[in-house]
Protein backbone atom coordinates (compact mmCIF):
# COMPACT_ATOMS: atom_id res chain seq x y z
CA UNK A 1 -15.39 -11.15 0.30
CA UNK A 2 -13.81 -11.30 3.79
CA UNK A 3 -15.83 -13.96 6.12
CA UNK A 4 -14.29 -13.92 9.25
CA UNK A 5 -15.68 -17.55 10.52
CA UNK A 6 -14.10 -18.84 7.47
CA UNK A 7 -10.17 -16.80 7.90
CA UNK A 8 -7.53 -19.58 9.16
CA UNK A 9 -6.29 -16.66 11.58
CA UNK A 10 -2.87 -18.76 11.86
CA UNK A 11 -1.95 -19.11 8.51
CA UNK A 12 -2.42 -14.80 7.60
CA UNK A 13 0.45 -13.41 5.90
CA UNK A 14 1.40 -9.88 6.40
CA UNK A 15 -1.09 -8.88 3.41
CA UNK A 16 -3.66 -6.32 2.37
CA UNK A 17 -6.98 -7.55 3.54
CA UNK A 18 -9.87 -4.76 2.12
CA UNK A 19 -11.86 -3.68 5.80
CA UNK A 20 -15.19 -2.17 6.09
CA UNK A 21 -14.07 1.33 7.40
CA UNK A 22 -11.24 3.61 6.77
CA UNK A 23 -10.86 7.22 8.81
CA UNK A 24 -10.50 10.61 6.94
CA UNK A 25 -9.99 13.61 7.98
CA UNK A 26 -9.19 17.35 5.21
CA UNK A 27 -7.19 19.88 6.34
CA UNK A 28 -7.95 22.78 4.35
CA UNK A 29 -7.87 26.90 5.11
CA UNK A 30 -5.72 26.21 8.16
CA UNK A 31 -7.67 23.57 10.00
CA UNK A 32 -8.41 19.65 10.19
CA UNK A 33 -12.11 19.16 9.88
CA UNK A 34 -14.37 16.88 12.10
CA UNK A 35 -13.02 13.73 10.32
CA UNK A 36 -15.40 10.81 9.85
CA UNK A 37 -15.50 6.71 8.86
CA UNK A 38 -16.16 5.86 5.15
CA UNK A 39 -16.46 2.71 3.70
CA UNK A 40 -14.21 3.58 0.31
CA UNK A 41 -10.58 2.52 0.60
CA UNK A 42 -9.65 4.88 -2.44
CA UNK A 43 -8.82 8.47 -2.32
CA UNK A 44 -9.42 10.81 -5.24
CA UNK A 45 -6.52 13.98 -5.19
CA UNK A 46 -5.41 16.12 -7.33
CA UNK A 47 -2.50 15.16 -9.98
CA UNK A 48 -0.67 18.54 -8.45
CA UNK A 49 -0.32 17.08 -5.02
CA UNK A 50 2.81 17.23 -3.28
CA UNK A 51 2.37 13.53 -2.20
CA UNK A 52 2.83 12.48 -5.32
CA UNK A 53 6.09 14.65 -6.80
CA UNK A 54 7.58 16.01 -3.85
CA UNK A 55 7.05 13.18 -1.15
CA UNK A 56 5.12 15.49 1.35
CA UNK A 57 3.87 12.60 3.59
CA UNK A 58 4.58 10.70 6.46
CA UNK A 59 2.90 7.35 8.21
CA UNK A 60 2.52 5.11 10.73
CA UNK A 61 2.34 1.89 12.10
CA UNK A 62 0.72 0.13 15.12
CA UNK A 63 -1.43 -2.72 15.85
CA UNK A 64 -4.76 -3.71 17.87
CA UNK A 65 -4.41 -7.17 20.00
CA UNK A 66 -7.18 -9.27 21.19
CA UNK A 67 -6.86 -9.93 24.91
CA UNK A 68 -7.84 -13.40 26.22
CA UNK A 69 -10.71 -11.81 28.07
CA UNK A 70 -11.79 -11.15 24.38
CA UNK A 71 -11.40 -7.04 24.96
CA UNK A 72 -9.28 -4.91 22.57
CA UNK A 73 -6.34 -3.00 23.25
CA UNK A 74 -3.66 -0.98 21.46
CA UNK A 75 -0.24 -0.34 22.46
CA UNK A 76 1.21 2.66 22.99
CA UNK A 77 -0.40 4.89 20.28
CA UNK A 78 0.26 7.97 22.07
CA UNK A 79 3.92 7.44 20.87
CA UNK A 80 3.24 7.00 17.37
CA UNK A 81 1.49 9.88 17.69
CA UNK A 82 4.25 12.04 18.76
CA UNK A 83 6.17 10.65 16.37
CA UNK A 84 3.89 11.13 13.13
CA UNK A 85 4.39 15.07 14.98
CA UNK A 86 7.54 15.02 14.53
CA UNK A 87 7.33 13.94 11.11
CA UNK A 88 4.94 16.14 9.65
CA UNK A 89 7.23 19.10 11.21
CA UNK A 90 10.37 17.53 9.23
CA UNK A 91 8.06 17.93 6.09
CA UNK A 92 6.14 21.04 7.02
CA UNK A 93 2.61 19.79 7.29
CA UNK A 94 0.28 20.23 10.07
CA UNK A 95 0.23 18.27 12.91
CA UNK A 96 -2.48 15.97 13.87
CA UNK A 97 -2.82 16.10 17.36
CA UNK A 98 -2.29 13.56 19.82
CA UNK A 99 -5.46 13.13 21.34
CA UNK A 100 -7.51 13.09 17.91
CA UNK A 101 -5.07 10.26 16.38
CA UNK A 102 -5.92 8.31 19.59
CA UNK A 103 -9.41 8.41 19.13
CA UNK A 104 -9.46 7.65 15.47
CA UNK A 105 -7.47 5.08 15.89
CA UNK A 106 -10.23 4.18 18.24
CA UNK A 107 -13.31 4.88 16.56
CA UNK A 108 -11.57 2.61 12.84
CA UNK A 109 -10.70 -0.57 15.37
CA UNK A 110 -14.16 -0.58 16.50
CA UNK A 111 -16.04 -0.26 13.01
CA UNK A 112 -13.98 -3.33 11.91
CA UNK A 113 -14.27 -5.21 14.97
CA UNK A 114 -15.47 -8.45 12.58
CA UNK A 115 -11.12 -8.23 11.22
CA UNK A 116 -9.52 -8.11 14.59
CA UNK A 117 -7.68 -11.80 14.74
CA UNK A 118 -8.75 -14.10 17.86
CA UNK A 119 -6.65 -14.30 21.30
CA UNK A 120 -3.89 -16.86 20.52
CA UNK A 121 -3.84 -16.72 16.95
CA UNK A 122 -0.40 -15.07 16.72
CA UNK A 123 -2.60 -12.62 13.83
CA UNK A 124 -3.20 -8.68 14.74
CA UNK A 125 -4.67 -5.93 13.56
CA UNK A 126 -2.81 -3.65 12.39
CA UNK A 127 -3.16 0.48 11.76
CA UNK A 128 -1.88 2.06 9.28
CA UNK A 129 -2.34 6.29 9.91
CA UNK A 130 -0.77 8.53 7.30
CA UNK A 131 -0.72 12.36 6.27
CA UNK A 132 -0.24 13.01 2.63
CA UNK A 133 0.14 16.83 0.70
CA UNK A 134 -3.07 17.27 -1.57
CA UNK A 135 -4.38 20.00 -3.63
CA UNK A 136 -3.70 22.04 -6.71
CA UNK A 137 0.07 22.62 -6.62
CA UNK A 138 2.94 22.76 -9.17
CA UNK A 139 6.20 24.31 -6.87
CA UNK A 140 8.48 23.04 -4.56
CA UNK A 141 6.56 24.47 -1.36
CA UNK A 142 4.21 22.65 1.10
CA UNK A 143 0.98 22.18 0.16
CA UNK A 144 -2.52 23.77 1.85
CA UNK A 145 -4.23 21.19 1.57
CA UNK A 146 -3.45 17.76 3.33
CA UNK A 147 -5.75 14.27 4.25
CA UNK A 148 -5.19 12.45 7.01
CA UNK A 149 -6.56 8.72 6.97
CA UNK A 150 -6.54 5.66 8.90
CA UNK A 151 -7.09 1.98 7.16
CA UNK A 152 -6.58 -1.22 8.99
CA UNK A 153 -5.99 -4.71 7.69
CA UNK A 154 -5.31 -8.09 9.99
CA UNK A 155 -1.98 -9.83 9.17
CA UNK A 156 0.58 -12.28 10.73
CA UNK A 157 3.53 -12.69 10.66
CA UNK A 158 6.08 -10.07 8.89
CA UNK A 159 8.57 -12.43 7.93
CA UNK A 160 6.94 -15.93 6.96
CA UNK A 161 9.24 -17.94 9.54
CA UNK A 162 7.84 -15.96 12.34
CA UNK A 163 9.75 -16.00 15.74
CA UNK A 164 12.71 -18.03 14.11
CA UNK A 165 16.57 -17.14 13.27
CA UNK A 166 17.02 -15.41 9.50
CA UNK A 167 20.61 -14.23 8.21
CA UNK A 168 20.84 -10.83 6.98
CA UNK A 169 23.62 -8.84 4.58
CA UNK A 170 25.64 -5.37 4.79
CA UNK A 171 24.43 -3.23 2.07
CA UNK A 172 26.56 -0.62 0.23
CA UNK A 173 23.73 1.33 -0.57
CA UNK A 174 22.74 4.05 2.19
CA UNK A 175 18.89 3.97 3.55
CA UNK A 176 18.72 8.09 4.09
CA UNK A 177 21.45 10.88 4.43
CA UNK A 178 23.40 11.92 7.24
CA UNK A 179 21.05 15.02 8.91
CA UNK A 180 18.24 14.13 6.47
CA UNK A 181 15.32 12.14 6.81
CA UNK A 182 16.38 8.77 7.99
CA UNK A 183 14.88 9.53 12.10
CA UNK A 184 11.15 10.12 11.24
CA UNK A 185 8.81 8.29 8.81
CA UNK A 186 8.63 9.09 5.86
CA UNK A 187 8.39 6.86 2.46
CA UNK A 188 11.01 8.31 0.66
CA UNK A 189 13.18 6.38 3.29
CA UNK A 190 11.56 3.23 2.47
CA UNK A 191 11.54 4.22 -1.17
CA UNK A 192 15.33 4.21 -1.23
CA UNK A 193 15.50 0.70 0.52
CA UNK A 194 13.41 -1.22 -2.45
CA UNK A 195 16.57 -2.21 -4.54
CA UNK A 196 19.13 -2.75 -1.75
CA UNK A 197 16.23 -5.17 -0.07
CA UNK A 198 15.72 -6.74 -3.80
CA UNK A 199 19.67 -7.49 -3.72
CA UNK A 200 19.42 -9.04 -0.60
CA UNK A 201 16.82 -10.91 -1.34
CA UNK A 202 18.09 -12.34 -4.67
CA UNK A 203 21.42 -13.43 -2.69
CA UNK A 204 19.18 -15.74 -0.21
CA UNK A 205 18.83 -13.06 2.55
CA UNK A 206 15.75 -12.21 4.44
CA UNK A 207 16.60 -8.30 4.47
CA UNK A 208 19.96 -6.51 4.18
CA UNK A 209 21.73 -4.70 6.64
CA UNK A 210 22.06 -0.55 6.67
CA UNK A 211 25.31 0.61 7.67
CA UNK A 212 26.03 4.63 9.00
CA UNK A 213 25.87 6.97 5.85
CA UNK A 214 28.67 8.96 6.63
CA UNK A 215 31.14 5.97 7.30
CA UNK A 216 29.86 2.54 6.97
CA UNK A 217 31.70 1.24 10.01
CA UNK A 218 28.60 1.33 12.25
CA UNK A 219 25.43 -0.93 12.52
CA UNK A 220 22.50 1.70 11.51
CA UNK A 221 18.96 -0.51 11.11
CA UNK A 222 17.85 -4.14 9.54
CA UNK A 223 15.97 -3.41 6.53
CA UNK A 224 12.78 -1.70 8.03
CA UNK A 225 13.65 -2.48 11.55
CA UNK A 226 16.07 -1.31 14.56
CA UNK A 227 18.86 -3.63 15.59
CA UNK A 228 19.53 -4.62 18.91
CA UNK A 229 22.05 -7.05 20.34
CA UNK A 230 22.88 -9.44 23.88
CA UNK A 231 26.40 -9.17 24.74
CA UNK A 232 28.46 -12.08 26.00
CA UNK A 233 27.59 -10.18 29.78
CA UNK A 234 24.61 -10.04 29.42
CA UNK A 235 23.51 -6.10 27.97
CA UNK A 236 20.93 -4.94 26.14
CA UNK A 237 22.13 -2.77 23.66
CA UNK A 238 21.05 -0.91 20.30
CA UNK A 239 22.38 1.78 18.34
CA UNK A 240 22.25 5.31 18.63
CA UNK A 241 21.79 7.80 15.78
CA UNK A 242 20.40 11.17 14.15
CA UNK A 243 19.70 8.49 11.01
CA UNK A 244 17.57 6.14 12.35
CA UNK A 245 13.84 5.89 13.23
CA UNK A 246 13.55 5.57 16.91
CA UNK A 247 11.29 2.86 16.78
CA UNK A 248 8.45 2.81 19.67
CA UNK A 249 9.08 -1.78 19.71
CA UNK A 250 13.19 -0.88 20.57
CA UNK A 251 12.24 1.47 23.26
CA UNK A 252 9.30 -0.38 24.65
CA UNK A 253 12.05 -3.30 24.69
CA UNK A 254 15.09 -1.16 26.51
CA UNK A 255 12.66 -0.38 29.14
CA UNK A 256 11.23 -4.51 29.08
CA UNK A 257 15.33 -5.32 29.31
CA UNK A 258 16.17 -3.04 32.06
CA UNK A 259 13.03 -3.27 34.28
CA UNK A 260 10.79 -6.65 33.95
CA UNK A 261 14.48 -8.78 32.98
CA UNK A 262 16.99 -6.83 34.95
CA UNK A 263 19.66 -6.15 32.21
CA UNK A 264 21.68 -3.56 31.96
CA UNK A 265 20.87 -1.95 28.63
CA UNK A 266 22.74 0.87 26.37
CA UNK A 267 22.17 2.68 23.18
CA UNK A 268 25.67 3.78 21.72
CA UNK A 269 27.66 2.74 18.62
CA UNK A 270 27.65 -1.08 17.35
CA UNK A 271 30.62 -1.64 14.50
CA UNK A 272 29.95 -3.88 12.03
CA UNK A 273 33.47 -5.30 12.48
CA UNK A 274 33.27 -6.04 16.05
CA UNK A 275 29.64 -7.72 16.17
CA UNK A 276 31.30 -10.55 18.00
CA UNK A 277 30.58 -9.05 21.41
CA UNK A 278 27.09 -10.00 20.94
CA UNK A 279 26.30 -13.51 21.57
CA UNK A 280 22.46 -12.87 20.65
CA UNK A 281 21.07 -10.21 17.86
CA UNK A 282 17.52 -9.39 16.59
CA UNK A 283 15.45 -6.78 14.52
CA UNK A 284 13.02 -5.41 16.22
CA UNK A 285 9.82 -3.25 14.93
CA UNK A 286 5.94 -2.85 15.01
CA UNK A 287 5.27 -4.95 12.06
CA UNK A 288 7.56 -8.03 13.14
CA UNK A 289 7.99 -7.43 16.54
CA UNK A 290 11.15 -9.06 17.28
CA UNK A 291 12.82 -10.98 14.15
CA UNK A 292 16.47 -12.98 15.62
CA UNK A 293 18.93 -12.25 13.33
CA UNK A 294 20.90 -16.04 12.49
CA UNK A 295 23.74 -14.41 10.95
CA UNK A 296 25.28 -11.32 9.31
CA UNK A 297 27.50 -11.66 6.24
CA UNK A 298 29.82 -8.72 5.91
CA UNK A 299 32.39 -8.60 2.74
CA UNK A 300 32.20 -12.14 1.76
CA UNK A 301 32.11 -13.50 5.67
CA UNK A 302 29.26 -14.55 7.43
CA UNK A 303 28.95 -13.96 11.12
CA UNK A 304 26.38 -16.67 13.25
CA UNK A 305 25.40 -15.22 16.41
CA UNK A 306 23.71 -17.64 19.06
CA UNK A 307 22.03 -19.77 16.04
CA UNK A 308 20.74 -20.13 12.67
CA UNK A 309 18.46 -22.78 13.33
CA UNK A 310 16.81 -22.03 17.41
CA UNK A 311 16.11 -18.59 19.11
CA UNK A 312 18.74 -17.40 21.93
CA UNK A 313 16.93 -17.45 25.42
CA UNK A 314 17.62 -13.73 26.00
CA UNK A 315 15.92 -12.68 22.86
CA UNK A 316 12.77 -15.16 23.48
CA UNK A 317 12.18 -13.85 27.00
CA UNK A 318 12.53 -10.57 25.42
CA UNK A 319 9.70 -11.51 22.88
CA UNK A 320 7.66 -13.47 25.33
CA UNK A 321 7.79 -10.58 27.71
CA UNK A 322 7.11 -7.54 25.35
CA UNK A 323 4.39 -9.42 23.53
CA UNK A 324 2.93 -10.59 26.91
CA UNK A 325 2.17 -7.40 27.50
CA UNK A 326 1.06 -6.19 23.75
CA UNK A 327 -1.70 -9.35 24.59
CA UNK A 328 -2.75 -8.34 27.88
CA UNK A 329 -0.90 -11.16 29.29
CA UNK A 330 1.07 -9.64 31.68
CA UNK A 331 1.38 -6.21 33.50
CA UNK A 332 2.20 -3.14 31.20
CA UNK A 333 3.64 -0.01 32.70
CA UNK A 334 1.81 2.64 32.98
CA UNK A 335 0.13 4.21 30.08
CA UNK A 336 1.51 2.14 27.55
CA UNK A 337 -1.94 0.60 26.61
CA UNK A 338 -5.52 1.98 25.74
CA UNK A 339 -8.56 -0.22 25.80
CA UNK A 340 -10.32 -0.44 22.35
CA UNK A 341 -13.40 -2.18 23.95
């Protein structure tokens, strides 16, 4: 039983914690219903659904921050709305629109206000939306049938050693196929990523390193994560494909680079064999924020970047600055953040 005078907010792991509410919402004979809060955090579908044989479903991720004013906030949900959009077209299932994902995202922070983590805790709340394909099916076709639900659990950090330097290693294996389904958010992508992250992890590495599918010259994503990297001058810059998931933290962070830091920033191709122009190097996603990368070894040869041991200063102001804002700390640009309550 969750007691939330009892949690030691600090010490959450990134974890499943079992809320009060969860959002649903059926689409069935061509139309989402009204959608409504229920306390179960089980869903009962048929065995035929195209969820479970043909991967018809896409999700999300975002969090809810407690201000120091004690208010509630999300950040930019209006972007992982347009991007759940764009999945569900990849996978031909209806689209949720923007304005009702807003508000359930909404309406499920509120009924579990008791789980959002206290201002200056370093713990969140975080969303997790999804669409899945239900119903009676058999064949390769979409389904008629689909349920879209919210559930929310609060978590720290995503790696255990927080805002602190981990190394990272090339994989051979590829995280999605050139043209296929490695820009929008599906789980077969993550699916495909479970062994190559096991490998890593067995060799001592926090998460491995995807490199392009069609080549493997070229820096593609950190495990679950974009990558981003400080040149010696100074330049923000992260890579640019039709592979990977353009992640709402790297573009929330091009625009904190460019316009609260002054940086020159650029998204164009990073080769794994000439990541000594960056002096600096992170991952960078909803779930972790920013994690620094320490090193990357590549065919037997690790490569340190600022250190393994202490955070560049480029990458902490980045961190400090983004997550300022996330926390109501500091000025956001417009419309990046909707007040919960």
């Amino acid at each position: 039983m969750f007691n939330e005078k009892e949690v030691e907010w600090g010490k959450l792991g990134f974890a499943y914690v079992k809320a009060d509410y969860n959002y649903i919402s059926c689409y069935k004979d061509g139309k989402w219903d009204d959608g409504k809060l229920v306390k179960e955090n089980t869903l009962t579908i048929s065995n035929g659904s195209t969820a479970l044989h043909y991967g018809q479903q896409c999700f999300e991720g975002l969090k809810a921050y407690r201000t120091k004013d004690g208010s509630v906030q999300l950040f930019r949900p209006d972007q992982n709305a347009k991007r759940m959009i764009k999945s569900c077209q990849k996978l031909l299932m209806p689209e949720f629109p923007v304005e009702r994902f807003i508000d359930a995202c909404i309406q499920t922070v509120k009924a579990n206000e008791r789980f959002i983590p206290p201002y200056g805790s370093g713990a969140t709340l975080y969303l997790r939306p999804f669409i899945i394909g239900v119903g009676d099916n058999v064949g390769v076709r979409p389904a008629e049938e689909y349920i879209f639900s919210i559930f929310v659990t609060p978590v720290g950090p995503y790696f255990k050693a927080g805002l602190s330097p981990v190394n990272f290693i090339t994989s051979d294996y590829d995280r999605a196929a050139p043209a296929g389904t490695g820009a929008v958010k599906v789980g077969g992508n993550y699916a495909a990523s479970l062994e190559s992250h096991l490998l890593a992890a067995k060799q001592g590495y926090a998460d491995c390193i995807y490199l392009d599918p069609a080549t493997h010259t070229k820096i593609e994503e950190v495990g679950a994560a974009n990558f981003f990297g400080i040149t010696k001058d100074d330049k923000f810059v992260t890579p640019l494909s039709p592979s990977i998931l353009p992640s709402i933290t790297k573009y929330s962070l091009l625009h904190v680079a460019k316009e609260y830091l002054k940086m020159p920033t650029e998204e164009r191709d990073c080769y794994i064999d000439k990541i000594d122009e960056f002096k600096e190097a992170g991952a960078c996603g909803t779930a972790a924020v920013i994690t620094p990368i320490g090193g990357i070894s590549h065919k037997g040869k690790l490569h340190v970047f600022y250190s393994e041991k202490e955070v560049g200063p480029v990458t902490r102001k980045l961190y400090d600055t983004l997550s300022g804002i996330q926390m109501g700390d500091i000025e956001a640009p417009e419309g990046w953040i909707v007040k919960v309550m």
